[in-house]
Protein backbone atom coordinates (compact mmCIF):
# COMPACT_ATOMS: atom_id res chain seq x y z
CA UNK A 1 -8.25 16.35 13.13
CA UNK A 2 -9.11 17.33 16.41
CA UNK A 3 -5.91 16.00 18.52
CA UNK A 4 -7.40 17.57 22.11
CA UNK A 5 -5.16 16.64 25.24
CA UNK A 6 -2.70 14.05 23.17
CA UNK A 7 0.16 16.22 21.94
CA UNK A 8 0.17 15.64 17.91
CA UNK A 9 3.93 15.22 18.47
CA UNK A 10 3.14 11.91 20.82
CA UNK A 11 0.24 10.98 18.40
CA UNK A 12 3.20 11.00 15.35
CA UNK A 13 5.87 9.17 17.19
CA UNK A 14 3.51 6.60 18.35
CA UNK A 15 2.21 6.18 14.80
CA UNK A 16 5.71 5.17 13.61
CA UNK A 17 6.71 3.47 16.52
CA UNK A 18 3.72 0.87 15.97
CA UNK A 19 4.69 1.31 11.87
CA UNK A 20 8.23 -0.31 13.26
CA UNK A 21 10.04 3.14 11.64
CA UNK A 22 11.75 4.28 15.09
CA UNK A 23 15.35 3.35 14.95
CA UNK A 24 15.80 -0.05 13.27
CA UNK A 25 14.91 -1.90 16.03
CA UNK A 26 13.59 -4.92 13.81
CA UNK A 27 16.47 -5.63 11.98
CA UNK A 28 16.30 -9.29 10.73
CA UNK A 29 12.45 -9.44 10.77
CA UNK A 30 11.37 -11.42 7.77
CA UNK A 31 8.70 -10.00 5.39
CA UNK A 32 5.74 -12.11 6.36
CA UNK A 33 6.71 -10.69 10.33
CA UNK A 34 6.88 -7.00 9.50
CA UNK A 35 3.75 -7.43 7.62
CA UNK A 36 1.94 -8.73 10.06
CA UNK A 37 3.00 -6.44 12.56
CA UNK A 38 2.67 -3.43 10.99
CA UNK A 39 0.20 -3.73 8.43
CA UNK A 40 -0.30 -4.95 3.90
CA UNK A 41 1.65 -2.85 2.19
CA UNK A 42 -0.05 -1.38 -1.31
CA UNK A 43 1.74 -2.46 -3.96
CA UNK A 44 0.23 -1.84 -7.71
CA UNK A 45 3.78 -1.91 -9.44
CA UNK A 46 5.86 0.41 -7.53
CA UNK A 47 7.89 0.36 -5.40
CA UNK A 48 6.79 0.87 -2.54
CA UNK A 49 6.60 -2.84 -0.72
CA UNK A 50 10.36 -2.91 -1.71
CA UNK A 51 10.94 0.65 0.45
CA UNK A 52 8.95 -0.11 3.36
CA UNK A 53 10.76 -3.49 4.21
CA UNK A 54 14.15 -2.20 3.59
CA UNK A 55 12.88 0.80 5.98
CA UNK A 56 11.44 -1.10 8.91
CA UNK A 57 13.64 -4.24 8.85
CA UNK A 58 16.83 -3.72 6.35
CA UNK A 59 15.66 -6.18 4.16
CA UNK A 60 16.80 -6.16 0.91
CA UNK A 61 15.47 -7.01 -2.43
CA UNK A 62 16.61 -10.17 -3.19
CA UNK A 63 15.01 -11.26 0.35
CA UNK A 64 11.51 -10.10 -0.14
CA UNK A 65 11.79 -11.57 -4.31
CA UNK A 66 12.34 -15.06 -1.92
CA UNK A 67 9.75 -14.52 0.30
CA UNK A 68 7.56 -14.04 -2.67
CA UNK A 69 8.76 -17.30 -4.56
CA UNK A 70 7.97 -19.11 -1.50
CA UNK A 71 4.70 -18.28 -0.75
CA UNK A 72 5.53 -16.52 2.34
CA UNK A 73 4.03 -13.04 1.36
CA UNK A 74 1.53 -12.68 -2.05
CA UNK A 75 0.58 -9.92 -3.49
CA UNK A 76 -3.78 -10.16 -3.87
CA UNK A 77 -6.36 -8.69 -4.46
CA UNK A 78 -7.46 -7.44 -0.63
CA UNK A 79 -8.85 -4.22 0.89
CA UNK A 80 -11.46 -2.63 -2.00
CA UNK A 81 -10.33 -4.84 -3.97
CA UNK A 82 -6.68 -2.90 -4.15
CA UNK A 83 -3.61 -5.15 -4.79
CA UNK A 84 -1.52 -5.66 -1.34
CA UNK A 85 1.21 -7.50 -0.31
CA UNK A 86 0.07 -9.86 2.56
CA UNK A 87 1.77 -12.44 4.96
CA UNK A 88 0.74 -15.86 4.16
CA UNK A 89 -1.50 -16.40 7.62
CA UNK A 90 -3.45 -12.94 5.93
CA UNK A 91 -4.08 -14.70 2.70
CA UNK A 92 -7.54 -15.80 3.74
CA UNK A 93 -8.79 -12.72 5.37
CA UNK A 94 -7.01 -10.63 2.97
CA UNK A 95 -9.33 -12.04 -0.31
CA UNK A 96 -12.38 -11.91 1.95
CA UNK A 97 -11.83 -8.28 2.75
CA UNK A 98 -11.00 -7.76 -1.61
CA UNK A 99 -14.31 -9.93 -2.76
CA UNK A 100 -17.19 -7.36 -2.06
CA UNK A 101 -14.97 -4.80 -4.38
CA UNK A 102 -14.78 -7.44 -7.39
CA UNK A 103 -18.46 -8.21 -6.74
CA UNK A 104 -19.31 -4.43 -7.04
CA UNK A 105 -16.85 -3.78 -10.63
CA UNK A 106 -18.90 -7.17 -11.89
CA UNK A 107 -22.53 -6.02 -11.21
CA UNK A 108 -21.84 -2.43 -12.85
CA UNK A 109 -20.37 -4.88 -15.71
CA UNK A 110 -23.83 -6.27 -16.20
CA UNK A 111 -25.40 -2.65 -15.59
CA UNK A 112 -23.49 -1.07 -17.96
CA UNK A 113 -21.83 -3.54 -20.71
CA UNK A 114 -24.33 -5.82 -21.17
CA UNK A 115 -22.21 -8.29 -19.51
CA UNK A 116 -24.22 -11.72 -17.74
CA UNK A 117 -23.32 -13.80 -14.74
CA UNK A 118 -23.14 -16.83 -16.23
CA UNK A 119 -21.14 -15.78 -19.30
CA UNK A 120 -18.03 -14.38 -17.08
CA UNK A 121 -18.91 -17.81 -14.69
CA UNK A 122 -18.19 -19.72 -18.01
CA UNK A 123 -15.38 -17.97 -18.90
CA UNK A 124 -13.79 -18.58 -15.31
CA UNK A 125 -14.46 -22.34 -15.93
CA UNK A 126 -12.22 -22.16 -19.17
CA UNK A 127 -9.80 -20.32 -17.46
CA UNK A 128 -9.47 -22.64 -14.93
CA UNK A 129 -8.89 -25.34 -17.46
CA UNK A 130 -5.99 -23.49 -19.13
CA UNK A 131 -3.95 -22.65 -15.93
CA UNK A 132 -1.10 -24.40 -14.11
CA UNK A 133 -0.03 -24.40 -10.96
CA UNK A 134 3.71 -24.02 -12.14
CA UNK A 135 4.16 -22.19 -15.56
CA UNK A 136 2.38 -18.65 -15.50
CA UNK A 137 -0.29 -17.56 -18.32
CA UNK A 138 -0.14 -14.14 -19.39
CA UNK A 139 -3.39 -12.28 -20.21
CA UNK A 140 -2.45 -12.72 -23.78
CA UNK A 141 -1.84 -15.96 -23.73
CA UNK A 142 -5.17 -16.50 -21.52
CA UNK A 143 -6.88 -14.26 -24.26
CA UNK A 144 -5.46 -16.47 -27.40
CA UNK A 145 -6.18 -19.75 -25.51
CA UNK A 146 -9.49 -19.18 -24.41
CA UNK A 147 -10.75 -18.29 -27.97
CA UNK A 148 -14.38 -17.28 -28.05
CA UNK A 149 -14.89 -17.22 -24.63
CA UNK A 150 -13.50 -14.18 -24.06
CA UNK A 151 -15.41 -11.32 -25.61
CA UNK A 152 -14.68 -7.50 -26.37
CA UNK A 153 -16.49 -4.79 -25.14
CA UNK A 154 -16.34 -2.45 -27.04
CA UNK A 155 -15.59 1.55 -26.55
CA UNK A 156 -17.98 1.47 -23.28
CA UNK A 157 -15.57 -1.56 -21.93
CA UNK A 158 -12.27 0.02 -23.13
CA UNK A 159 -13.45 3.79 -21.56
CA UNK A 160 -14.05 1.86 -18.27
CA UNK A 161 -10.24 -0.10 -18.43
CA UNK A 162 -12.38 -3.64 -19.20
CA UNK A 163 -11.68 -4.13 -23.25
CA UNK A 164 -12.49 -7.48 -23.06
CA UNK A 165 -14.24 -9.94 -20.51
CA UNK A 166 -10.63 -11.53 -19.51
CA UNK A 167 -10.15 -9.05 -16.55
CA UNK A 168 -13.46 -9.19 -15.05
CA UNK A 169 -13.09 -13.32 -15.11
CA UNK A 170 -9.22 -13.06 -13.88
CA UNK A 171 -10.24 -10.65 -11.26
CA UNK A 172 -13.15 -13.17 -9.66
CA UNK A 173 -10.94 -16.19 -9.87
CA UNK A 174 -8.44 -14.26 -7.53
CA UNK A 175 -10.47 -12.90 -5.39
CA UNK A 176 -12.18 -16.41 -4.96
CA UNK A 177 -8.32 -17.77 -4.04
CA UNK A 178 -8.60 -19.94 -7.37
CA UNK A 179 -5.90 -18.23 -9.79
CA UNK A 180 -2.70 -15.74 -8.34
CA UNK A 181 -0.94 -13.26 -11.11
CA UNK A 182 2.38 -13.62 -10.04
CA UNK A 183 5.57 -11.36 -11.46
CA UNK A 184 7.31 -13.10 -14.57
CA UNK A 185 10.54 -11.56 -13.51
CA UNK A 186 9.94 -12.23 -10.19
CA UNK A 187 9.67 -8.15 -8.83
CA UNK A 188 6.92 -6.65 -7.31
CA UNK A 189 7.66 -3.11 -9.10
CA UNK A 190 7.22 -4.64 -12.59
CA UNK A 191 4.06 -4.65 -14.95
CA UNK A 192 4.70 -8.00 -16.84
CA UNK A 193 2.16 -10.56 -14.94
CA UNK A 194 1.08 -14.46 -15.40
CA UNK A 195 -1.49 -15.66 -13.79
CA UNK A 196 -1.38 -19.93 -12.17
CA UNK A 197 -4.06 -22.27 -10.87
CA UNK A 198 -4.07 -21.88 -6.82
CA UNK A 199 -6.71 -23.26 -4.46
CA UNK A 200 -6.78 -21.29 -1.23
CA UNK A 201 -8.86 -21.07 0.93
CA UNK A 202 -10.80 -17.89 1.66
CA UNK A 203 -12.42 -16.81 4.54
CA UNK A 204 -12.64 -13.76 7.44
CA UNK A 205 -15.08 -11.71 9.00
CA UNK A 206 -15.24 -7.95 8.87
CA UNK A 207 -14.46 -7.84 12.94
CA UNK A 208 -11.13 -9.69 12.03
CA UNK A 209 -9.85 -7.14 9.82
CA UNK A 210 -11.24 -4.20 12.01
CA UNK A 211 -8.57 -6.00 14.93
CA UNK A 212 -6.03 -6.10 12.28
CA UNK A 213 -6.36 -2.48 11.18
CA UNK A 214 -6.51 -1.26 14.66
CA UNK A 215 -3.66 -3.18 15.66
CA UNK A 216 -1.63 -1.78 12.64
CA UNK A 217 -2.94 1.63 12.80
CA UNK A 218 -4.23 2.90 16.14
CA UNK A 219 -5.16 5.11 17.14
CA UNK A 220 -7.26 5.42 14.85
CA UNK A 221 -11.08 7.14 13.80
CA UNK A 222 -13.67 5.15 12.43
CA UNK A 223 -13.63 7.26 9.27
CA UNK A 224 -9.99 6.20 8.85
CA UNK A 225 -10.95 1.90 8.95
CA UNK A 226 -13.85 3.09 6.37
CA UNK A 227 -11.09 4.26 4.24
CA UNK A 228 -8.91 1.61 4.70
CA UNK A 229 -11.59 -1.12 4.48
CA UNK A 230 -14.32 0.22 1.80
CA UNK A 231 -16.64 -1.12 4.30
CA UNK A 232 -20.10 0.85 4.85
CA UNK A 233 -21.06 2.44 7.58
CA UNK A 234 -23.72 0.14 8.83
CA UNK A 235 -20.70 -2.79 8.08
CA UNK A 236 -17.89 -0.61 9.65
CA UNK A 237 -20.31 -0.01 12.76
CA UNK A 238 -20.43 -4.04 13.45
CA UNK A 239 -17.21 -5.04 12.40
CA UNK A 240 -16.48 -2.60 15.35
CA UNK A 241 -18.76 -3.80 17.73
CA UNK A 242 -17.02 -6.61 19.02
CA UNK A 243 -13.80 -5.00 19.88
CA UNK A 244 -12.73 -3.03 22.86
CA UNK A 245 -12.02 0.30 21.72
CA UNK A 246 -11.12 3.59 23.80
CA UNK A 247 -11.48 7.00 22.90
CA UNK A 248 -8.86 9.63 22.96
CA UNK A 249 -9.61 12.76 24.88
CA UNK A 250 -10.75 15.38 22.57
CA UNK A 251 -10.61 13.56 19.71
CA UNK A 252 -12.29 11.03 17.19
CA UNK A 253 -9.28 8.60 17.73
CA UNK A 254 -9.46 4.96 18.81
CA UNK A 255 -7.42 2.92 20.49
CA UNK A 256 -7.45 -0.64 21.13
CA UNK A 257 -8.04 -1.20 25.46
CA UNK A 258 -5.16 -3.58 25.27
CA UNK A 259 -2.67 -0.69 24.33
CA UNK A 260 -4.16 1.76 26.59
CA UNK A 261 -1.51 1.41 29.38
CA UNK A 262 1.64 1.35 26.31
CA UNK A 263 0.11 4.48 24.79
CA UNK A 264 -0.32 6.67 28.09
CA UNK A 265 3.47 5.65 28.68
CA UNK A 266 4.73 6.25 25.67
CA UNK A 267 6.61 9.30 25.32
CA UNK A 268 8.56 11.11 22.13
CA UNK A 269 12.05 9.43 21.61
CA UNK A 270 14.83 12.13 21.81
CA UNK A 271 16.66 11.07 19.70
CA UNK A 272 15.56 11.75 15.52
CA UNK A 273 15.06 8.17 13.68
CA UNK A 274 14.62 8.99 10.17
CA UNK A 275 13.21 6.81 7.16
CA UNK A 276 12.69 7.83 3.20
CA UNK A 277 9.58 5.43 2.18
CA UNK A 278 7.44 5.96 -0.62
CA UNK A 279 4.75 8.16 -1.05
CA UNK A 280 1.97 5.03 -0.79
CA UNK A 281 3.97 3.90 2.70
CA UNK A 282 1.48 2.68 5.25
CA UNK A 283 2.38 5.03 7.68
CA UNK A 284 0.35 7.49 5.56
CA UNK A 285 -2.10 4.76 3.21
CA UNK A 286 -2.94 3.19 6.56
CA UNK A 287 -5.28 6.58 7.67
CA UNK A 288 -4.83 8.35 4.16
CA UNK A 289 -4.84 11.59 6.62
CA UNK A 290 -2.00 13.25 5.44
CA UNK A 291 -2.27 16.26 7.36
CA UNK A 292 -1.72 14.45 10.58
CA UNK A 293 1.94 13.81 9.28
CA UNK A 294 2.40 17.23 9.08
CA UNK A 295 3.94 19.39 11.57
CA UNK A 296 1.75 23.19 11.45
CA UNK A 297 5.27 25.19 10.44
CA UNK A 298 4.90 22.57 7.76
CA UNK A 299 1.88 22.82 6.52
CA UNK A 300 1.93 25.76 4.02
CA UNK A 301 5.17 24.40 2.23
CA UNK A 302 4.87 24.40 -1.30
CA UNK A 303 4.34 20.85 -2.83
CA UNK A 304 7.64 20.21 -5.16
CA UNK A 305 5.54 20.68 -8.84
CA UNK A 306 2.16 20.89 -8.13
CA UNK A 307 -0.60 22.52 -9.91
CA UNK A 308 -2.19 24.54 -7.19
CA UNK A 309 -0.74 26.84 -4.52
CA UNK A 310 -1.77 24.39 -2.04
CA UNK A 311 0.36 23.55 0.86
CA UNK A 312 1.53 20.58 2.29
CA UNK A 313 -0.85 20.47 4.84
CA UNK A 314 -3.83 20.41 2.21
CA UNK A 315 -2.69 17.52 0.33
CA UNK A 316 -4.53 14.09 0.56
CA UNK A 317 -1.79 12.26 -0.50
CA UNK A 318 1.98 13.22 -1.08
CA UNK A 319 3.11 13.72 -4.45
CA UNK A 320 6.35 12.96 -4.02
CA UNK A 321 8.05 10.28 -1.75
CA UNK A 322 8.51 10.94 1.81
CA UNK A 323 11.77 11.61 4.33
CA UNK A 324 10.02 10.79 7.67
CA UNK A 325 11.13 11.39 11.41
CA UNK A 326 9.23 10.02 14.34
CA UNK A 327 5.91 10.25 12.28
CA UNK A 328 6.49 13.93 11.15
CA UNK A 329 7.06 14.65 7.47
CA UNK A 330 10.33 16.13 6.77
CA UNK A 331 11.24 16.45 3.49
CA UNK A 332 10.33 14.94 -0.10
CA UNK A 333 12.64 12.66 -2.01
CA UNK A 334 12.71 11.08 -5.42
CA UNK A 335 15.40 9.05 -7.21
CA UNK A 336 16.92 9.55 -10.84
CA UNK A 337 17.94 6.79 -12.38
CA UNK A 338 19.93 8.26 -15.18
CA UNK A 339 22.89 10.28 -13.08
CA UNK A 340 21.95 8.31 -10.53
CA UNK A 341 20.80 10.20 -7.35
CA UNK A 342 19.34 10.16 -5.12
CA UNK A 343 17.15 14.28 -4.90
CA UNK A 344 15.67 15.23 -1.71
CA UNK A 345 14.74 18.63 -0.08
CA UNK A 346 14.82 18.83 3.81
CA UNK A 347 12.73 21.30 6.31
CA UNK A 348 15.12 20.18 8.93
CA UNK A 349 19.19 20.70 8.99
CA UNK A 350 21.20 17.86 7.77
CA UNK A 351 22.73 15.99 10.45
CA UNK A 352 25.13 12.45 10.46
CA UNK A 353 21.81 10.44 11.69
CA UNK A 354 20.03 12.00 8.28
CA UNK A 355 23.18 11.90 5.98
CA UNK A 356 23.41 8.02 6.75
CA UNK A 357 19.41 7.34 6.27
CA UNK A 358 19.66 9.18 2.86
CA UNK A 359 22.49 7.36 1.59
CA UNK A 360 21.91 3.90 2.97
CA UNK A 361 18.45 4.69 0.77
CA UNK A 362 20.13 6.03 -1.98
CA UNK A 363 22.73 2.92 -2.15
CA UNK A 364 19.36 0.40 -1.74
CA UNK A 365 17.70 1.91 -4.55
CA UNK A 366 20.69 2.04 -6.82
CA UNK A 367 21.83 -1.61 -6.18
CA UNK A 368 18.90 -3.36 -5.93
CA UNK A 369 15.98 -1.92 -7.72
CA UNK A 370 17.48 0.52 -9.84
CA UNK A 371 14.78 2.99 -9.78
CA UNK A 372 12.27 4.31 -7.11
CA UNK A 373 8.51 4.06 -9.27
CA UNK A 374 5.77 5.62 -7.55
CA UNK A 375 3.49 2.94 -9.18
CA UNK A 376 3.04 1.40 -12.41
CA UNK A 377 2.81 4.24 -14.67
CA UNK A 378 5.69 5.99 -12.98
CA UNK A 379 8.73 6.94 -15.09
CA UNK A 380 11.82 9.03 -14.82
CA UNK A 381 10.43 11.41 -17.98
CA UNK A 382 7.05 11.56 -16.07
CA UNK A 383 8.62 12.70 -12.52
CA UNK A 384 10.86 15.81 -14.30
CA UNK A 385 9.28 18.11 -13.39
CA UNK A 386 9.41 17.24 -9.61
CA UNK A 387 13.22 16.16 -9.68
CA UNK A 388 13.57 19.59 -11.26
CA UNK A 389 12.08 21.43 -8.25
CA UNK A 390 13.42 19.46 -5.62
CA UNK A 391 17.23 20.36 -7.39
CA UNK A 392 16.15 23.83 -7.10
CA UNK A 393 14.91 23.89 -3.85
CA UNK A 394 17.61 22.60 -2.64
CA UNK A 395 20.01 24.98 -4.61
């Protein structure tokens, strides 16, 4: 990326100054207030959400499991169609942004599995039927319950993660606001789901998420809301149209006019505020630009286990989760759960400031989630080889 007169530096600070990640300033936010201030945080079984909360506002598990009970932040079905946590006033805009992606996965359904409108439309009505609004249905359940209306799909359907027409019926009801899969256990970085009636509304233009992304993640290029949004370009260009954007010098960064004056004035904190978040943290999903997290002395590091002799600076996304000052990458962390420890390799000197941020992590992960997944598939016997080389790069 093509940074011109704005120092990178500047460009990094600001990034995690608008991600609320400079200095727990927020402390006591709720979750539905960082959310909405600094963007949905991907969830998908990890734990992520969890990491990013406790980061930007201290909050702790058993505060976000609440807000999550109440209805004050849902996970759904939002941006392409990829699970997010959201703030309740998002909830509308949030399935409107998710519905084209659904639409998309059911029309190759037809195209490919011989699957009809109506007969996944039928299905949805039984589903309907079976749910409650209070005691959650698992997909088993659902599958057992609904009988004949569900069908299987064979090896095509079970090489394209459909085995049955359940999912592609679940997945419309949610992203029509009609059903919500909620956590049995109550944790977002679980796999064990049930799904209950709901009936919310859903509605949002593309313009009103391009004002939310640009609030969250300015500056900003238009390939980065393409990312974020799945939108088009033809869609992208007139969800874009109606807001007052500003272009960087020398780059392909915009910036809402409104924060024009803030971002000229802005100027890089002396003083280090360090944060560990996960690897799927907004603060890199937001742009998925990795390499503008990434200081140049940085960029040829080795990544801890990969494959390739890539450095860091090539990656797309980390592989590991990240130990973060003023926007600029760090270090790499990940968490064992059977010493437990917290493992972490530094580019920069430990210091008092980075001592307590690693331990007040370590002690958050330990007490209240007990592990650190990278997403749903992530286990401790899966991430070996990466504890492994961040022990010995630290030896």
């Amino acid at each position: 990326m093509a940074n011109g007169e704005v120092p990178a530096a500047k460009l990094r600070a600001w990034w995690a100054h608008r991600q609320w990640l400079d200095g727990g300033r927020h402390r006591g936010a709720s979750a539905a207030e960082v959310l909405a201030a600094t963007g949905w945080a991907r969830s998908g079984g990890g734990s992520a959400p969890y990491l990013g909360l406790f980061a930007r506002a201290g909050l702790r598990r058993a505060e976000v499991d609440a807000a999550l009970a109440a209805l004050e932040v849902q996970e759904l079905p939002a941006a392409r169609g990829r699970s997010y946590l959201l703030p309740a006033d998002d909830f509308a805009l949030g399935l409107a942004a998710g519905a084209g992606a659904v639409e998309t996965e059911l029309g190759a359904a037809e195209r490919q599995l011989g699957v009809s409108r109506d007969e996944i439309e039928q299905l949805c009505l039984a589903v309907s039927q079976l749910l409650s609004p209070t005691e959650p249905l698992t997909s088993t359940e659902l599958h057992a319950q609904a009988g004949s209306a569900v069908r299987a799909l064979g090896g095509a359907g079970r090489r394209r993660g459909v085995a049955t027409t359940l999912p592609l019926a679940l997945d419309l009801l949610r992203s029509r606001g009609l059903a919500r899969r909620v956590p049995l256990d109550g944790r977002l970085d679980r796999q064990r789901h049930g799904y209950l009636r709901w009936d919310r509304a859903v509605h949002g233009e593309a313009a009103d998420l391009a004002r939310r992304y640009f609030a969250w993640a300015a500056p900003a290029s238009v390939r980065h809301f393409r990312w974020f949004s799945g939108f088009g370009a033809a869609t992208a260009k007139a969800a874009l149209a109606p807001l007052e954007l500003v272009r960087l010098p020398g780059s392909e960064l915009l910036l809402p006019a409104e924060l024009a004056d803030e971002f000229a004035g802005f100027a890089v904190p002396a003083e280090p505020a360090y944060a560990l978040l996960a690897a799927a943290d907004g603060l890199h999903l937001l742009h998925r630009d990795l390499a503008r997290l990434v200081d140049p002395r940085d960029a040829d590091r080795p990544v801890p286990a990969a494959r390739s002799e890539r450095g860091l600076g090539a990656e797309r996304d980390p592989r590991t989760h990240l130990v973060v000052d003023r926007g600029r990458i760090v270090g790499f962390w990940e968490y064992d759960p059977e010493l437990p420890e917290l493992v972490h390799q530094l580019f920069v000197p430990m210091n008092p400031a980075l001592r307590a941020a690693i331990d007040a992590a370590g002690d958050f992960v330990r007490t209240d989630l007990g592990d650190a997944r990278g997403s749903g598939p992530d286990s401790p016997r899966g991430r070996a080889p990466r504890l492994a080389a961040l022990r010995a790069a630290g030896e």
